[in-house]
PDB file of N, CA and C in Angstrom:
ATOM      1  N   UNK A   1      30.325 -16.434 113.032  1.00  0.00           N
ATOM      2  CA  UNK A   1      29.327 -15.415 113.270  1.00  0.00           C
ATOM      3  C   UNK A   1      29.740 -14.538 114.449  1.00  0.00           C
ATOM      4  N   UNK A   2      30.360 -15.353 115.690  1.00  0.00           N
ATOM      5  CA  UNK A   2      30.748 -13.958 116.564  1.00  0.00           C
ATOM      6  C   UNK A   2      31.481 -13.041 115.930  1.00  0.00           C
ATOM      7  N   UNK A   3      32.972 -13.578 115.330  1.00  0.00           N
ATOM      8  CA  UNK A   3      34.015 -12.728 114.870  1.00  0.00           C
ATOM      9  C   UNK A   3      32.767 -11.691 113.997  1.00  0.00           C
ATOM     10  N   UNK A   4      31.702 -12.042 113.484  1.00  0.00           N
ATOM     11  CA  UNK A   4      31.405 -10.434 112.413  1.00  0.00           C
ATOM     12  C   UNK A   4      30.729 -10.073 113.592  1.00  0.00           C
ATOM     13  N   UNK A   5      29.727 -10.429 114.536  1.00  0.00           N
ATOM     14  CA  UNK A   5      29.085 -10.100 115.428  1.00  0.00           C
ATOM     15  C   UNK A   5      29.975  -9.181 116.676  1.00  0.00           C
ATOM     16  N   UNK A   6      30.847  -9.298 116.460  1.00  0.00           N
ATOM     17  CA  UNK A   6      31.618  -8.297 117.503  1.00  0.00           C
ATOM     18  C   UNK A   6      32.754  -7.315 117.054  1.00  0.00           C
ATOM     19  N   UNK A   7      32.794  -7.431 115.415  1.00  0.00           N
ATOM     20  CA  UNK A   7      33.696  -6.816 114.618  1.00  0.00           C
ATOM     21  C   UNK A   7      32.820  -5.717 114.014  1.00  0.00           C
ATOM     22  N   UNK A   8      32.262  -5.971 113.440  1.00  0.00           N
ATOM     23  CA  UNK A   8      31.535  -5.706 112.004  1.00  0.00           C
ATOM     24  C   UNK A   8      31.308  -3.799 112.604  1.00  0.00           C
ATOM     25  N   UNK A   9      31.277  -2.961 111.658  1.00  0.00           N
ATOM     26  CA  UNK A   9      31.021  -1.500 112.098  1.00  0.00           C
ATOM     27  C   UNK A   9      29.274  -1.124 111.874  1.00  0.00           C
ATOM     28  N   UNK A  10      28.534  -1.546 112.167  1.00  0.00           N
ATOM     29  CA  UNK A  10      26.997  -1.639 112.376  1.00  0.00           C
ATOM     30  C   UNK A  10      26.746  -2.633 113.045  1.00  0.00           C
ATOM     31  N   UNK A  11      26.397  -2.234 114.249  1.00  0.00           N
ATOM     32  CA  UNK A  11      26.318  -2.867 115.161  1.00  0.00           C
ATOM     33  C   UNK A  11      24.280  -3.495 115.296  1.00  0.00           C
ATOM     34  N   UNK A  12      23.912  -2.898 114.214  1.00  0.00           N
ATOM     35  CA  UNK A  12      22.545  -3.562 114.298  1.00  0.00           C
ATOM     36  C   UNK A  12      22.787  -4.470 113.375  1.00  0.00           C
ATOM     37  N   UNK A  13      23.380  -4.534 112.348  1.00  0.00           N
ATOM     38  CA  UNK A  13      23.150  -5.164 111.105  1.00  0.00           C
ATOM     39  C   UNK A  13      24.098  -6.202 111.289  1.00  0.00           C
ATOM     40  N   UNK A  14      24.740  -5.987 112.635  1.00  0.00           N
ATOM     41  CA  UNK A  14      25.771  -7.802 112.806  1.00  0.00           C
ATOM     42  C   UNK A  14      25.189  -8.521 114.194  1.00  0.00           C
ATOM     43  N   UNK A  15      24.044  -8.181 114.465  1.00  0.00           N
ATOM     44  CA  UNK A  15      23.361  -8.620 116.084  1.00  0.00           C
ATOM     45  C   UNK A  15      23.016 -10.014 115.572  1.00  0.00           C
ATOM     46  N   UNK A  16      23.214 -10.863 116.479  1.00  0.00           N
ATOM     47  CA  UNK A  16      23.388 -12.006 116.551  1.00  0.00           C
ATOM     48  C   UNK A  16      22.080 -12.461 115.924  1.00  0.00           C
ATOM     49  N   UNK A  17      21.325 -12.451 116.126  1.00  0.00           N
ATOM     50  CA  UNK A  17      19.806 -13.093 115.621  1.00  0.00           C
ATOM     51  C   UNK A  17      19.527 -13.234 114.223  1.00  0.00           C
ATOM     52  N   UNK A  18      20.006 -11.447 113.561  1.00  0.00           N
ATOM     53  CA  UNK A  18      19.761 -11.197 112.371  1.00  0.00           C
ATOM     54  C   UNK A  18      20.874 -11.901 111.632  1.00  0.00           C
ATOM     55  N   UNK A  19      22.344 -12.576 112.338  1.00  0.00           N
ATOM     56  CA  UNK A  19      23.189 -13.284 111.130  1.00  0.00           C
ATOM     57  C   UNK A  19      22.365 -14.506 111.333  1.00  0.00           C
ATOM     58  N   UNK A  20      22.103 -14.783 112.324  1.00  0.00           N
ATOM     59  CA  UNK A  20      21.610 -16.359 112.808  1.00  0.00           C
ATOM     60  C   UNK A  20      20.591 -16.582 111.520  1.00  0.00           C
ATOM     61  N   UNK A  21      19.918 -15.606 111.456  1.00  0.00           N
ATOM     62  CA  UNK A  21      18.857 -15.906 110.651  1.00  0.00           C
ATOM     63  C   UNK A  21      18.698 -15.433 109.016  1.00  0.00           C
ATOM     64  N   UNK A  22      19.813 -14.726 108.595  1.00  0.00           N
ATOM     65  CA  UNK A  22      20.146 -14.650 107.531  1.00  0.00           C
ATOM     66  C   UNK A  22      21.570 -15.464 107.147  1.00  0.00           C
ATOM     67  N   UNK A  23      21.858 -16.394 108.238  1.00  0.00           N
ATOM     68  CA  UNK A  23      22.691 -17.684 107.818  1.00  0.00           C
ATOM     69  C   UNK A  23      21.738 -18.923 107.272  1.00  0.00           C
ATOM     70  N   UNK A  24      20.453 -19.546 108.332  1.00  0.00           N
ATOM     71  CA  UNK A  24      19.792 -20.098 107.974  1.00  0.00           C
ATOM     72  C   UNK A  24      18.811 -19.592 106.789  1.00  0.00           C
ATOM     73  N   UNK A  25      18.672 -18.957 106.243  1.00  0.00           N
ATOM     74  CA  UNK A  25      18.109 -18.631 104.717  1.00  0.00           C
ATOM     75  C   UNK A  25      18.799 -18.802 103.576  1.00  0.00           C
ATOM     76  N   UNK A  26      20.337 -18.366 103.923  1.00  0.00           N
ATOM     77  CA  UNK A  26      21.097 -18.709 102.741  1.00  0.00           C
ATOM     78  C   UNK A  26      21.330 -19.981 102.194  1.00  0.00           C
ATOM     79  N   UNK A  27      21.884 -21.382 103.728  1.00  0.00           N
ATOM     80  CA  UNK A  27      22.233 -22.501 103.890  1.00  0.00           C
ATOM     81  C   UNK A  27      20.372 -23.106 103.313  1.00  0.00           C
ATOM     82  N   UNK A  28      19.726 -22.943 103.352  1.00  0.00           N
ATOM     83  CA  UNK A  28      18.178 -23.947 103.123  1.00  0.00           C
ATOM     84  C   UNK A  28      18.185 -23.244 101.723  1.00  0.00           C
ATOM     85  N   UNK A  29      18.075 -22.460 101.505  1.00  0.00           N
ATOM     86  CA  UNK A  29      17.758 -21.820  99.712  1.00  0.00           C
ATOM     87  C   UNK A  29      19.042 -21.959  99.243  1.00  0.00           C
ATOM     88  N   UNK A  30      19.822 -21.967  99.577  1.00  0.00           N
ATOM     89  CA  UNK A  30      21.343 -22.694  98.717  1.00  0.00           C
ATOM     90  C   UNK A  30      21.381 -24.428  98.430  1.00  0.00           C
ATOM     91  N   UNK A  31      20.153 -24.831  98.725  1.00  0.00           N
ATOM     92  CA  UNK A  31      20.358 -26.424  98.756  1.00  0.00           C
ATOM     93  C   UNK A  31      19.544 -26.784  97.165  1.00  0.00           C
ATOM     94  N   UNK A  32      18.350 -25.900  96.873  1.00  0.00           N
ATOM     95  CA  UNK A  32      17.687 -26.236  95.390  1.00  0.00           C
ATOM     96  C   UNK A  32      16.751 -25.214  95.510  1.00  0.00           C
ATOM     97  N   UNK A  33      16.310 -25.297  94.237  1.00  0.00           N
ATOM     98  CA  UNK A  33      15.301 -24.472  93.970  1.00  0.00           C
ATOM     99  C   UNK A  33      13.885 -24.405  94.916  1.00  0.00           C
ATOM    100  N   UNK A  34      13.805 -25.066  95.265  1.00  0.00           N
ATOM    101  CA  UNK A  34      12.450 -25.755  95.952  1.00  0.00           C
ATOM    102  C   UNK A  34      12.408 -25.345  97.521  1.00  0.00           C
ATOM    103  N   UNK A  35      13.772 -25.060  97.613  1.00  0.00           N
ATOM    104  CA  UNK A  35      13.411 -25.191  99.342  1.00  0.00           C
ATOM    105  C   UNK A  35      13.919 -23.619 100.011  1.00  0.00           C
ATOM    106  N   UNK A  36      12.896 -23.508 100.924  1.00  0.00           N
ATOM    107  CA  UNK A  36      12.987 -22.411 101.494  1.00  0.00           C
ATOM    108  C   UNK A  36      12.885 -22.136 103.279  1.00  0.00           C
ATOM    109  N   UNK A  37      13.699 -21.355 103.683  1.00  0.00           N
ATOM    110  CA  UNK A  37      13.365 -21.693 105.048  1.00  0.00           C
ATOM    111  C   UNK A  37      12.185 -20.385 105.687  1.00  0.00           C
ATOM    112  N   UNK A  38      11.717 -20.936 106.270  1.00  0.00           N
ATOM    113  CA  UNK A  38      10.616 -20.239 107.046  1.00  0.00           C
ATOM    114  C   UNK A  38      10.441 -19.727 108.031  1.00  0.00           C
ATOM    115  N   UNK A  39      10.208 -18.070 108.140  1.00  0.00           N
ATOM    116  CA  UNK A  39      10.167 -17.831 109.780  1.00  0.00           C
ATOM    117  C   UNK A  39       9.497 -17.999 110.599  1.00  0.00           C
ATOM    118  N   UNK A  40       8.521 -17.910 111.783  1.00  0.00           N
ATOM    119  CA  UNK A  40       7.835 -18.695 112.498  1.00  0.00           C
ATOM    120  C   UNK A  40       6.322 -18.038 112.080  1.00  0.00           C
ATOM    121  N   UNK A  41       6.227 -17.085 111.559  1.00  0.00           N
ATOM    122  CA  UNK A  41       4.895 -16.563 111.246  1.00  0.00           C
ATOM    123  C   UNK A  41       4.712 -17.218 109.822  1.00  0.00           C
ATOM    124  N   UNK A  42       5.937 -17.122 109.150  1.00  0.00           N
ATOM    125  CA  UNK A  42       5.489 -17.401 107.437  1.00  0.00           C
ATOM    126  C   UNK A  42       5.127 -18.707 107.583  1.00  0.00           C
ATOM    127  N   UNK A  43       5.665 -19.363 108.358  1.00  0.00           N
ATOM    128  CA  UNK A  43       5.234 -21.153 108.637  1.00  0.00           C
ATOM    129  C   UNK A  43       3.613 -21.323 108.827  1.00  0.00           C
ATOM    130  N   UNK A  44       3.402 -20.440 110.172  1.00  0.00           N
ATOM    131  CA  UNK A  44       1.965 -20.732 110.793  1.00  0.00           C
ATOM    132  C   UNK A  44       0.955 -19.876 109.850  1.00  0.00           C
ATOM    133  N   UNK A  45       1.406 -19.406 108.929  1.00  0.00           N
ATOM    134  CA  UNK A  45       0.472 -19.293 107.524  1.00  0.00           C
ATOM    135  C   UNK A  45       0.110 -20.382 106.444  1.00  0.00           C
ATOM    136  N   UNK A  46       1.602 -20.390 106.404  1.00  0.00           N
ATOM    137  CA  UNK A  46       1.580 -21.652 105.371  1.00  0.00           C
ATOM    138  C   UNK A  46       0.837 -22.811 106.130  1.00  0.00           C
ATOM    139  N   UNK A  47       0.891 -23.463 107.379  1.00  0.00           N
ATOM    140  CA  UNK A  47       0.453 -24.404 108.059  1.00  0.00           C
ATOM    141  C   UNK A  47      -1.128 -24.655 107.908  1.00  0.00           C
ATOM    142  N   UNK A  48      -1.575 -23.077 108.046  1.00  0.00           N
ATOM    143  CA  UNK A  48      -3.108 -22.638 108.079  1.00  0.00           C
ATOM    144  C   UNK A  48      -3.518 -22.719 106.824  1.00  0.00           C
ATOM    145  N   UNK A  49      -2.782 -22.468 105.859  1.00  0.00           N
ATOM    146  CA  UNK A  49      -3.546 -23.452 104.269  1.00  0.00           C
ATOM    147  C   UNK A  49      -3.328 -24.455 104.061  1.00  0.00           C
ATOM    148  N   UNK A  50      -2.498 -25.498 104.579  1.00  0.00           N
ATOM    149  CA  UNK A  50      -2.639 -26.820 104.250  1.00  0.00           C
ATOM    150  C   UNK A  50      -4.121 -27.498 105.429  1.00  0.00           C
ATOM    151  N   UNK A  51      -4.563 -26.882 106.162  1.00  0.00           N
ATOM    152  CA  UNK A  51      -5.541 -26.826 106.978  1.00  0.00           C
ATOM    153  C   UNK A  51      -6.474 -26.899 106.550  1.00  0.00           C
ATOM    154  N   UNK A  52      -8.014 -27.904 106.275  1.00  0.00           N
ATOM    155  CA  UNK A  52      -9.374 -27.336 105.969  1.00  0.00           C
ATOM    156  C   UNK A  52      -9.499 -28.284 104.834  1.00  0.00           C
ATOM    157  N   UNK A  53     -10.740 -28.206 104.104  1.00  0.00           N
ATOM    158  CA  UNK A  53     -11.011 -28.741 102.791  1.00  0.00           C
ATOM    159  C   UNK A  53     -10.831 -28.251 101.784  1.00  0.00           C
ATOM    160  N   UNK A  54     -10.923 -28.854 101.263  1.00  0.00           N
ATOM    161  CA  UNK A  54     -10.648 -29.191  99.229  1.00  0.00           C
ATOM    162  C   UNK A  54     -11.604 -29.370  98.717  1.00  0.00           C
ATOM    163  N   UNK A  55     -12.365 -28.676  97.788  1.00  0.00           N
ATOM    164  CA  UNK A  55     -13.330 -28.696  97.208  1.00  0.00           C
ATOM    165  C   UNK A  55     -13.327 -29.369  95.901  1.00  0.00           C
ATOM    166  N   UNK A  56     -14.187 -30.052  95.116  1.00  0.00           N
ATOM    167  CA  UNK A  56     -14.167 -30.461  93.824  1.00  0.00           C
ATOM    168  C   UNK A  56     -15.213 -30.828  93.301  1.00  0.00           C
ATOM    169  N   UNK A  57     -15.597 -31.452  92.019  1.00  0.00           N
ATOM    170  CA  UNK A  57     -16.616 -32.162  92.063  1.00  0.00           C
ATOM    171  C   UNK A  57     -16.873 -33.504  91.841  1.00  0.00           C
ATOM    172  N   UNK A  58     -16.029 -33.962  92.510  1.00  0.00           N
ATOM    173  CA  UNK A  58     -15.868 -35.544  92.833  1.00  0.00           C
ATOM    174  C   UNK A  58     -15.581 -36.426  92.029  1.00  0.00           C
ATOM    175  N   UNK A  59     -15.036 -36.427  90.767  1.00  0.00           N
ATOM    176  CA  UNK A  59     -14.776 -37.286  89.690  1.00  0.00           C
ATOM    177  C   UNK A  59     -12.981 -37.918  89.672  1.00  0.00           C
ATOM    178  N   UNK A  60     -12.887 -38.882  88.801  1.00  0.00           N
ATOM    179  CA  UNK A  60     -11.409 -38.982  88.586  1.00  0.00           C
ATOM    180  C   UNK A  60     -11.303 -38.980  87.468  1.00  0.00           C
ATOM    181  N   UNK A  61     -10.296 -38.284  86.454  1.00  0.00           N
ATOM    182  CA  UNK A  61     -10.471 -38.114  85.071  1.00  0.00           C
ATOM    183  C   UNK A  61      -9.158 -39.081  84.963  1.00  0.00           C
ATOM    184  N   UNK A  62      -8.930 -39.529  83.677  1.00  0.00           N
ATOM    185  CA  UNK A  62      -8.046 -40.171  82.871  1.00  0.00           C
ATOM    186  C   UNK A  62      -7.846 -39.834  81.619  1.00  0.00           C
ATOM    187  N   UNK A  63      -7.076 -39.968  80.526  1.00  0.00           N
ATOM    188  CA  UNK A  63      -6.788 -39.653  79.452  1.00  0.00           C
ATOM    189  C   UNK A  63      -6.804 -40.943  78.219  1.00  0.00           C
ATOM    190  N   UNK A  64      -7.304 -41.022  78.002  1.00  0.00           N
ATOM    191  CA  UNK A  64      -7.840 -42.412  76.484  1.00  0.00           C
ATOM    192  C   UNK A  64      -7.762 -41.693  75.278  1.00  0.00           C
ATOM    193  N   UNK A  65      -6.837 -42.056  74.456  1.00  0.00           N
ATOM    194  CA  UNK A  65      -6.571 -41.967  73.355  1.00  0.00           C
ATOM    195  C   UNK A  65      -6.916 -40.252  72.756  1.00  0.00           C
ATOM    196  N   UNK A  66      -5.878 -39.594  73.927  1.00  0.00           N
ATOM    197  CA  UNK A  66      -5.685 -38.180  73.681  1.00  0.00           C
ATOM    198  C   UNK A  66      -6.924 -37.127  74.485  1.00  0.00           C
ATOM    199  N   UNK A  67      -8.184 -37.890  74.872  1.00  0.00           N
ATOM    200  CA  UNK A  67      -9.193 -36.860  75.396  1.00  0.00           C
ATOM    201  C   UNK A  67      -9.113 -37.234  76.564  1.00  0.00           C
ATOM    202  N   UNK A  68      -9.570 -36.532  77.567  1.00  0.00           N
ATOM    203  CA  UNK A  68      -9.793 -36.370  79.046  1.00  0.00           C
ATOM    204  C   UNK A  68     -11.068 -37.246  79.060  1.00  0.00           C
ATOM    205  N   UNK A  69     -11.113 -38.176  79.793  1.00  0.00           N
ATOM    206  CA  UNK A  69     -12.528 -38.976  79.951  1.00  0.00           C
ATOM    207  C   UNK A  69     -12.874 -39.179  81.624  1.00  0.00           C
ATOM    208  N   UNK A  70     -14.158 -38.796  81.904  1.00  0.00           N
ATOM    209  CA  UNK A  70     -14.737 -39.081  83.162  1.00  0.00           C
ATOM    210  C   UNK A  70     -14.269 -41.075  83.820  1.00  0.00           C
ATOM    211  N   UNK A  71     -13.420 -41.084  84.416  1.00  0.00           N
ATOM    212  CA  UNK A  71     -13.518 -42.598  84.699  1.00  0.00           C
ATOM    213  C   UNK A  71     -14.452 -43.228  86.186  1.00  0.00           C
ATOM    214  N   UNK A  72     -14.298 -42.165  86.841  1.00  0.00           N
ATOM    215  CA  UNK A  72     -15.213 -42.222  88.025  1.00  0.00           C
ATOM    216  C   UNK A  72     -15.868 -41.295  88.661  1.00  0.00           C
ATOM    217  N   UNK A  73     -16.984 -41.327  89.061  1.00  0.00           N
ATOM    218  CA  UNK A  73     -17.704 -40.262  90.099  1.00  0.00           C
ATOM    219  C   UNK A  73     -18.101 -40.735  90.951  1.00  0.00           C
ATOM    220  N   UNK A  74     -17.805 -39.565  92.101  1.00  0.00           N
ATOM    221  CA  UNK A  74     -17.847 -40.336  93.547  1.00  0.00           C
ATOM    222  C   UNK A  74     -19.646 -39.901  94.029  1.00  0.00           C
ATOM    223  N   UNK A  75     -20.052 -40.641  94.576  1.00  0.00           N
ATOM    224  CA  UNK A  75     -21.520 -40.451  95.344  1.00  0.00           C
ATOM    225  C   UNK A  75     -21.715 -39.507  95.783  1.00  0.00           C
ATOM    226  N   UNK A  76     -22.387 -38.758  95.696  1.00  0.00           N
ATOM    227  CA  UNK A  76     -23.443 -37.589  96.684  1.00  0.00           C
ATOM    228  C   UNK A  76     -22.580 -36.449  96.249  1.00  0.00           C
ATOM    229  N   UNK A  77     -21.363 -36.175  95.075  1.00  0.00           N
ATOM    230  CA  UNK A  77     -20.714 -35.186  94.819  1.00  0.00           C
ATOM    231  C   UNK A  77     -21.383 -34.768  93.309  1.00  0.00           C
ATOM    232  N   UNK A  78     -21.264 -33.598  93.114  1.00  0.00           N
ATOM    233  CA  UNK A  78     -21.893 -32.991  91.916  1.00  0.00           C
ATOM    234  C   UNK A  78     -21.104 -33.891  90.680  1.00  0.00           C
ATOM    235  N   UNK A  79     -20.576 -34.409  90.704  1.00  0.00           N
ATOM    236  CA  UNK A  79     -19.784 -35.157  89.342  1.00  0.00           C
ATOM    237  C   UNK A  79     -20.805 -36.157  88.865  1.00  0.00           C
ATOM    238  N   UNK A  80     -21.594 -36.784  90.004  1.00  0.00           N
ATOM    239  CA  UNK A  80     -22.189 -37.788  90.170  1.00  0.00           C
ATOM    240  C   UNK A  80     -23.444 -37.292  89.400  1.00  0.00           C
ATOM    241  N   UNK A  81     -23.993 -36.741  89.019  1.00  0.00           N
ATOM    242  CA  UNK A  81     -25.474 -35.913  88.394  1.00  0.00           C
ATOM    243  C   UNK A  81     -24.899 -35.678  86.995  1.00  0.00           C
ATOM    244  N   UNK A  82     -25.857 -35.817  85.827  1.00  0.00           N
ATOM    245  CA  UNK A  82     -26.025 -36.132  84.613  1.00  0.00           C
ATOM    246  C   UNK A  82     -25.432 -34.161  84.505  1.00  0.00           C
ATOM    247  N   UNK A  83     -24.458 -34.071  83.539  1.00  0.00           N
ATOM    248  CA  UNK A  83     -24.908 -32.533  83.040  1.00  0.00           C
ATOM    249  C   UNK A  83     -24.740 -32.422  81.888  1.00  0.00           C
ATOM    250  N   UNK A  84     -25.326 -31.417  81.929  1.00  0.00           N
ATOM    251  CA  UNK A  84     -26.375 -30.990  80.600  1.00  0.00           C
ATOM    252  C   UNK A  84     -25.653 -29.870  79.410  1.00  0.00           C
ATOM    253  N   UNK A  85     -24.084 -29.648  79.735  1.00  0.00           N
ATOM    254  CA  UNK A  85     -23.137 -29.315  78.656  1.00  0.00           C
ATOM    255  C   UNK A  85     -22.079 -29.353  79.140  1.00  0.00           C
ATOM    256  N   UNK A  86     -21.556 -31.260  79.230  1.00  0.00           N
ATOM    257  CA  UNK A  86     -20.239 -31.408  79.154  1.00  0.00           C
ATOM    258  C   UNK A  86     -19.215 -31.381  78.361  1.00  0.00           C
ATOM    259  N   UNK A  87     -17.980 -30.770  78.293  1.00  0.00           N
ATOM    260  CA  UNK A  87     -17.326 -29.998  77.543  1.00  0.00           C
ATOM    261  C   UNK A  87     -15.647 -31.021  78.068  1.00  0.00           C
ATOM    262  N   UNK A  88     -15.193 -31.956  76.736  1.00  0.00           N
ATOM    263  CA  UNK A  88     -14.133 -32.085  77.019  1.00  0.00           C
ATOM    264  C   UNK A  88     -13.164 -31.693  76.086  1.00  0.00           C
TER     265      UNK A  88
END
């Protein structure tokens, strides 16, 4: 990275930070599909949605002989109350 950083004929587009950091993007997304590297803002976004609750309505479904079947509902969650056009 120095040799382009002190060679290169654009002298913005070989500043040390910007190879630094378009080295680490290539090397983390060159490893699989899945992985990506993150800059410090895209992180503390992403961080801020894994943050907070999850909403649902409290059940655990399973699958019996091809249909989706209610196997549990949890207390005091709307799963837990009789309704009146369940649809599987």
């Amino acid at each position: 990275m120095q040799l382009v950083n002190e060679n290169y004929v654009d002298e913005k587009a070989s500043a040390y930070d910007q190879l630094a950091k378009t080295a680490l993007h290539g090397m983390v997304e060159s490893l699989d599909p899945h992985s990506e590297f993150l800059e410090a803002k895209d992180n503390e976004e992403f961080e801020e949605d894994l943050v907070g609750e999850f909403g649902g309505i409290g059940i655990q479904v399973e699958t019996r002989q091809g249909k989706a079947v209610v196997h549990h509902a949890a207390r005091g969650h709307a799963g837990e109350r009789p309704a009146s056009n369940a649809v599987m």
